[in-house]
C-alpha atoms as a PDB file:
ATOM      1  CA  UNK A   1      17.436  10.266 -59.889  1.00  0.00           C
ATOM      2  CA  UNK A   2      17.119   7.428 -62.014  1.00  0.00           C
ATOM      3  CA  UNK A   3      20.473   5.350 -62.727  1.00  0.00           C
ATOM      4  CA  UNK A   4      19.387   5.098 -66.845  1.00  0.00           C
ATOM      5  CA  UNK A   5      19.265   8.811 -67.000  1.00  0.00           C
ATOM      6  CA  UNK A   6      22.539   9.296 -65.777  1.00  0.00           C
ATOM      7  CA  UNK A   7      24.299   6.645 -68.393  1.00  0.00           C
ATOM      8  CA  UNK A   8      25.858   8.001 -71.677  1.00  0.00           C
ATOM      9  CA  UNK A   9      27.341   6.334 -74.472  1.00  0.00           C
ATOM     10  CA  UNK A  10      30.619   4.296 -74.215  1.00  0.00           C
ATOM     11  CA  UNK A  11      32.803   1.811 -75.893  1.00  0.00           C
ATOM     12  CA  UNK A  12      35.601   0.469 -74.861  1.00  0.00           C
ATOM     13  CA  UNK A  13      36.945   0.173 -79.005  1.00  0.00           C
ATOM     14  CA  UNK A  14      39.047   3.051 -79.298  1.00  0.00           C
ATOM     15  CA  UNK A  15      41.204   3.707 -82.079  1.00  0.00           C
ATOM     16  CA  UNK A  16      44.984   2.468 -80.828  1.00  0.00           C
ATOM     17  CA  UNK A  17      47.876   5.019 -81.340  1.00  0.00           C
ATOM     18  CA  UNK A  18      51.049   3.368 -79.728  1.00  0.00           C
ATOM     19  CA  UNK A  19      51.963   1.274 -81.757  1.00  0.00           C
ATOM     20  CA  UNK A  20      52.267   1.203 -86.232  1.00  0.00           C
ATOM     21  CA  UNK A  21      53.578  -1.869 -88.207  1.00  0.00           C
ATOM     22  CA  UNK A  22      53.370  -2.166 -91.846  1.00  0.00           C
ATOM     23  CA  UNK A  23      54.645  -5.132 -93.367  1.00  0.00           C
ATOM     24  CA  UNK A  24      54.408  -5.008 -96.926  1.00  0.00           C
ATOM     25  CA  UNK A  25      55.704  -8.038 -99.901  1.00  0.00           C
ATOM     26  CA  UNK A  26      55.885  -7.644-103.574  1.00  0.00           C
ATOM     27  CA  UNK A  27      53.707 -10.069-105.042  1.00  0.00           C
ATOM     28  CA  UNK A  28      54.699 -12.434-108.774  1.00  0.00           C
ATOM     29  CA  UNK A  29      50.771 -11.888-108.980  1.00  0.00           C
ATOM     30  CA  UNK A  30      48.138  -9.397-110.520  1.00  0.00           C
ATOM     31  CA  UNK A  31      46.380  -7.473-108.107  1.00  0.00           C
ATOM     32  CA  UNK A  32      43.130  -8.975-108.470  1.00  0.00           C
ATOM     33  CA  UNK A  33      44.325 -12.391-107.764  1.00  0.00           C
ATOM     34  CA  UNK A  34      46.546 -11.759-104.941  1.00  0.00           C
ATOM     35  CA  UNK A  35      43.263  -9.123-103.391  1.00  0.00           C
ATOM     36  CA  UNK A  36      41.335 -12.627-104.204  1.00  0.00           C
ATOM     37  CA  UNK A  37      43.445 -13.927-101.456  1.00  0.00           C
ATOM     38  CA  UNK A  38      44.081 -11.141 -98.275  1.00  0.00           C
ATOM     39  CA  UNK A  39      40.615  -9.441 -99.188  1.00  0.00           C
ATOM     40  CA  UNK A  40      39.195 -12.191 -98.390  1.00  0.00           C
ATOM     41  CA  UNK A  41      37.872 -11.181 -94.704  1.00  0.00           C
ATOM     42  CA  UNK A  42      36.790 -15.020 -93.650  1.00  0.00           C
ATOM     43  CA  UNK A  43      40.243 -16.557 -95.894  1.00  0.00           C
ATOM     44  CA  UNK A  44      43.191 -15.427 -93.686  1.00  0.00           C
ATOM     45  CA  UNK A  45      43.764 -18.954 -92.865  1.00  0.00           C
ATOM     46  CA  UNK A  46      44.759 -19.570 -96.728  1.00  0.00           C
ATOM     47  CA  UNK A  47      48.422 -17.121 -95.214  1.00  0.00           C
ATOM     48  CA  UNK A  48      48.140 -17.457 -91.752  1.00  0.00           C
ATOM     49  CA  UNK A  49      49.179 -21.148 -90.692  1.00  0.00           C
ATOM     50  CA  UNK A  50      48.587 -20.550 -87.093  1.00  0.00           C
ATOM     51  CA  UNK A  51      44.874 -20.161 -87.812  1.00  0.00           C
ATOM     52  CA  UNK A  52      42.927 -23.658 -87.244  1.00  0.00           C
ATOM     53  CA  UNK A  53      39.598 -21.911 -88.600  1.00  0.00           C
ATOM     54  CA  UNK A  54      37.761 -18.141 -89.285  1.00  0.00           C
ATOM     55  CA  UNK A  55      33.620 -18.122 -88.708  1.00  0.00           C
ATOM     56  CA  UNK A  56      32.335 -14.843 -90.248  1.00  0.00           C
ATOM     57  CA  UNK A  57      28.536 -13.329 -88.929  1.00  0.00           C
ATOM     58  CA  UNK A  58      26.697 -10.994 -91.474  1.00  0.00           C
ATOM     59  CA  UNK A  59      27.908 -10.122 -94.782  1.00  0.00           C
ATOM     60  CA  UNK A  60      30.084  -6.781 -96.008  1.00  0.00           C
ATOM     61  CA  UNK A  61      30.616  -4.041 -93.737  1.00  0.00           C
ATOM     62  CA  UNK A  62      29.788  -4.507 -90.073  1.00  0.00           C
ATOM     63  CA  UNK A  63      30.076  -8.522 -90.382  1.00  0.00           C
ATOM     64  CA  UNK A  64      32.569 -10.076 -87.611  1.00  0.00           C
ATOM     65  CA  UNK A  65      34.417 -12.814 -87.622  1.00  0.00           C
ATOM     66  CA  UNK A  66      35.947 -15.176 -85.366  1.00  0.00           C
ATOM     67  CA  UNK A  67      39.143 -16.255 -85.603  1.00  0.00           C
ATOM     68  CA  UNK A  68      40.333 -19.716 -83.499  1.00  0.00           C
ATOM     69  CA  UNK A  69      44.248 -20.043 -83.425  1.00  0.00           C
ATOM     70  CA  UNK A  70      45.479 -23.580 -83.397  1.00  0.00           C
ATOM     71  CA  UNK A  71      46.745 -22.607 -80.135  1.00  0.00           C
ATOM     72  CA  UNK A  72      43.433 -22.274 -78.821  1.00  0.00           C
ATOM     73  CA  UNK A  73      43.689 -18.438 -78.602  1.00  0.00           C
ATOM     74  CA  UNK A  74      40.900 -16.469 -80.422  1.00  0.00           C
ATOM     75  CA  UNK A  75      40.613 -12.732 -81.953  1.00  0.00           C
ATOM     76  CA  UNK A  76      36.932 -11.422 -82.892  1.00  0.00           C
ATOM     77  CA  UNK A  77      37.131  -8.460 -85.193  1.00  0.00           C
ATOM     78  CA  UNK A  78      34.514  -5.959 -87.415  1.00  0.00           C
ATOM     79  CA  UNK A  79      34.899  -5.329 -90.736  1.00  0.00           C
ATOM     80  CA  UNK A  80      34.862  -1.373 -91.089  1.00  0.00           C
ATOM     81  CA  UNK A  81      35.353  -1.217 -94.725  1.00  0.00           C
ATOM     82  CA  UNK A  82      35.992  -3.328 -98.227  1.00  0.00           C
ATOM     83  CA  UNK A  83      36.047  -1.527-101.594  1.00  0.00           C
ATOM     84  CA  UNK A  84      37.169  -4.296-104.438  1.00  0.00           C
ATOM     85  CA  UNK A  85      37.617  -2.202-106.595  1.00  0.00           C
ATOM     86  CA  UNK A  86      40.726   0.121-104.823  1.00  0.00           C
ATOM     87  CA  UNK A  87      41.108  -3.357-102.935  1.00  0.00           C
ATOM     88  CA  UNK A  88      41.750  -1.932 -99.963  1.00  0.00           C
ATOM     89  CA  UNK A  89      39.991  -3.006 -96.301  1.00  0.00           C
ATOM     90  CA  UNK A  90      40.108  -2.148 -92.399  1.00  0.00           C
ATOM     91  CA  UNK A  91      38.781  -3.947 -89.437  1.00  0.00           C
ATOM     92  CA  UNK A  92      38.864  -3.622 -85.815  1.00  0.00           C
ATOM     93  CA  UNK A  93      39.812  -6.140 -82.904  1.00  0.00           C
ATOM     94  CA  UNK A  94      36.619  -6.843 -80.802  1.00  0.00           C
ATOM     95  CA  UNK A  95      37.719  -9.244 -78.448  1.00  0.00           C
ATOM     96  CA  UNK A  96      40.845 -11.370 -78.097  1.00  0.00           C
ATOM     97  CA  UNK A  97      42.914 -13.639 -75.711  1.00  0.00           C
ATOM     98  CA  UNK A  98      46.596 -12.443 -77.311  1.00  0.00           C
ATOM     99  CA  UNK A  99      48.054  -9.527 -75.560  1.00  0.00           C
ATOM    100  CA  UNK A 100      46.656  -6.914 -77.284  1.00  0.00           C
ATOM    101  CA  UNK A 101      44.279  -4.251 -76.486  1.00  0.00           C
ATOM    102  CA  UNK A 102      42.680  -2.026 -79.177  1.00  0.00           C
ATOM    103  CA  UNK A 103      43.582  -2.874 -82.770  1.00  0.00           C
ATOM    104  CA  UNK A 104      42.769  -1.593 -85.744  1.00  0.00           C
ATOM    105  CA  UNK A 105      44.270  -2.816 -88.914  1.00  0.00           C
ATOM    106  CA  UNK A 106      44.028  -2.915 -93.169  1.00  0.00           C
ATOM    107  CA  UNK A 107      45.206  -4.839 -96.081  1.00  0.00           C
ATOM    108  CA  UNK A 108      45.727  -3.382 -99.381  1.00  0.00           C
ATOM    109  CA  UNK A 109      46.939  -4.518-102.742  1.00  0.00           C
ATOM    110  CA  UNK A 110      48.318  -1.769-105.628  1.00  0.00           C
ATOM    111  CA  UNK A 111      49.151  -3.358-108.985  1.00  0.00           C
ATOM    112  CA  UNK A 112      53.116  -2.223-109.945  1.00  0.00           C
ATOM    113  CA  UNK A 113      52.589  -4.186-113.107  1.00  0.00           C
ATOM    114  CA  UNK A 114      50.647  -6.282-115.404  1.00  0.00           C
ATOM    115  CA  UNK A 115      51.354  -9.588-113.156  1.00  0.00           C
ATOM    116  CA  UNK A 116      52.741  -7.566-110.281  1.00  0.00           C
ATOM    117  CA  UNK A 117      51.736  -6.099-107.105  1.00  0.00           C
ATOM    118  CA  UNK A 118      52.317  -4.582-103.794  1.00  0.00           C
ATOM    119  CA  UNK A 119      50.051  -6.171-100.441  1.00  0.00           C
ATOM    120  CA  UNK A 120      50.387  -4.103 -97.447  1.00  0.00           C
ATOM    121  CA  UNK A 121      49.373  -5.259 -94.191  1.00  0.00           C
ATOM    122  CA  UNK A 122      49.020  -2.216 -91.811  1.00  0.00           C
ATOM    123  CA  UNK A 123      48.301  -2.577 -87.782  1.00  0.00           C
ATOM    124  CA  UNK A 124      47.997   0.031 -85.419  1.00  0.00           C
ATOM    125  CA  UNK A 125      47.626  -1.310 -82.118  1.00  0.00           C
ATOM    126  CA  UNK A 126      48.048  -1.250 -78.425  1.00  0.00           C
ATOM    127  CA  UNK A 127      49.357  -3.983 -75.589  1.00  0.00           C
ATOM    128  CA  UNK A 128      46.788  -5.430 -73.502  1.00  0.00           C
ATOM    129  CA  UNK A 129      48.704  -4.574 -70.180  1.00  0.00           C
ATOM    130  CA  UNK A 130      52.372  -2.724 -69.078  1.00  0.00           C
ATOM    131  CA  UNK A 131      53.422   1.260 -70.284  1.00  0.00           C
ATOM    132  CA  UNK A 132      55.883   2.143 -72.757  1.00  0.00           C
ATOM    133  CA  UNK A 133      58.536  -0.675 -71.531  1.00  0.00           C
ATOM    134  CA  UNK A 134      55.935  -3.381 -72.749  1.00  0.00           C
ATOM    135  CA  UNK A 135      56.150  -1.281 -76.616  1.00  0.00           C
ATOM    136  CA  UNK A 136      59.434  -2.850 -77.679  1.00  0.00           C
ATOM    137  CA  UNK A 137      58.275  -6.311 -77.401  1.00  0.00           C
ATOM    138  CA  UNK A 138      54.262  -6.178 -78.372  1.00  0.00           C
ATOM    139  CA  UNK A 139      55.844  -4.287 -81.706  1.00  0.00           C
ATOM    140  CA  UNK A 140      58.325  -6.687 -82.232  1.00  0.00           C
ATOM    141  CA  UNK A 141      55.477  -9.566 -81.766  1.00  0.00           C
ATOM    142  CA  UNK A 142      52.737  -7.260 -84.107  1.00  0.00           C
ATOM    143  CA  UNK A 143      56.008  -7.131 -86.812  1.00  0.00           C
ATOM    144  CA  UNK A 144      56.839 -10.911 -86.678  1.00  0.00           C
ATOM    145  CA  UNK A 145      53.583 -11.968 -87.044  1.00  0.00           C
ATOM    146  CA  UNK A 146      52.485  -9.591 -90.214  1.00  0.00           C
ATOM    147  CA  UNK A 147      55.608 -10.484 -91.809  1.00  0.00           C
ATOM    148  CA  UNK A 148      55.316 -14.066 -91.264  1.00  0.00           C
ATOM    149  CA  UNK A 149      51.797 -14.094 -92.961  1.00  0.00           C
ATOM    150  CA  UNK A 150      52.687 -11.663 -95.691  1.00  0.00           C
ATOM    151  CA  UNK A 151      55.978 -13.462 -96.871  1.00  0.00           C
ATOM    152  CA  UNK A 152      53.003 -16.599 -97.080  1.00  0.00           C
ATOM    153  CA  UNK A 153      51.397 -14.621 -99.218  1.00  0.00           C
ATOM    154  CA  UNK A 154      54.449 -13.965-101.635  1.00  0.00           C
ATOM    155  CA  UNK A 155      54.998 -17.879-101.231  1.00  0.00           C
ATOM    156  CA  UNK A 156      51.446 -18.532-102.424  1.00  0.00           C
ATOM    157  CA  UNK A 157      51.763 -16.893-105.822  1.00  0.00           C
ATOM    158  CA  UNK A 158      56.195 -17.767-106.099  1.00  0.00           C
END
């Protein structure tokens, strides 16, 4: 029997259960400006000081982009979806050197006001190695690190 006729379909993207953070900032900002900002799939480096530079492929949904860290890690993601007009996107972790395994994530903004807003960072996500004892500490790590960029965020429009 041939070997091709035996393969079937796989990936090893999978969407990640273990582990939810949301980290979410009320913004001094309308909507559309502030969704100028963290919709901005190639522009996380305008919150995200850690980030020495973002390369996106393609254009819309399916484009990638590569992310280099300042500490030389790297994270290469997909965009699943981007709708402007509910501002609200997803993407999934391709590739990446942090300890993380699958990761699937999405940023949304909701106006509260005329010049106010909600952004919501959301990341569901798994630890690259270890069993439930390794949970504590990857959420902890997931949590720091949205909140970090999201208070950024709050500081950008303050």
């Amino acid at each position: 029997m041939n070997a091709i006729n035996t393969l079937k379909p796989d990936t090893l993207i999978k969407n990640p259960e273990l582990c939810k953070v949301v980290s979410s900032v009320e913004v001094p900002g309308d909507a559309n400006s502030v969704w100028a900002i963290v919709g901005n799939f190639g522009g996380f480096q305008a919150f995200i000081p850690a980030l020495e530079s973002t390369e996106v492929t393609g254009k819309g949904v399916r484009s990638v982009r590569r992310k280099l860290f300042k500490d030389g890690n790297v994270a290469i993601e997909q965009l699943n979806s981007h709708d402007n007009h509910t501002r609200t996107m997803t993407w999934t972790l391709i590739y990446t050197s942090l300890p993380v395994g699958n990761l699937w994530a999405a940023m949304t903004v909701q106006p509260t006001g005329d010049n106010d807003c909600v952004a919501t960072w959301t990341i569901i996500a798994e630890p690259d190695q270890g069993g439930p004892e390794a949970l504590p500490a990857f959420q902890e790590f997931l949590q720091g690190f949205a909140d970090s960029a999201m208070s950024n965020v709050r500081g950008l429009f303050a």
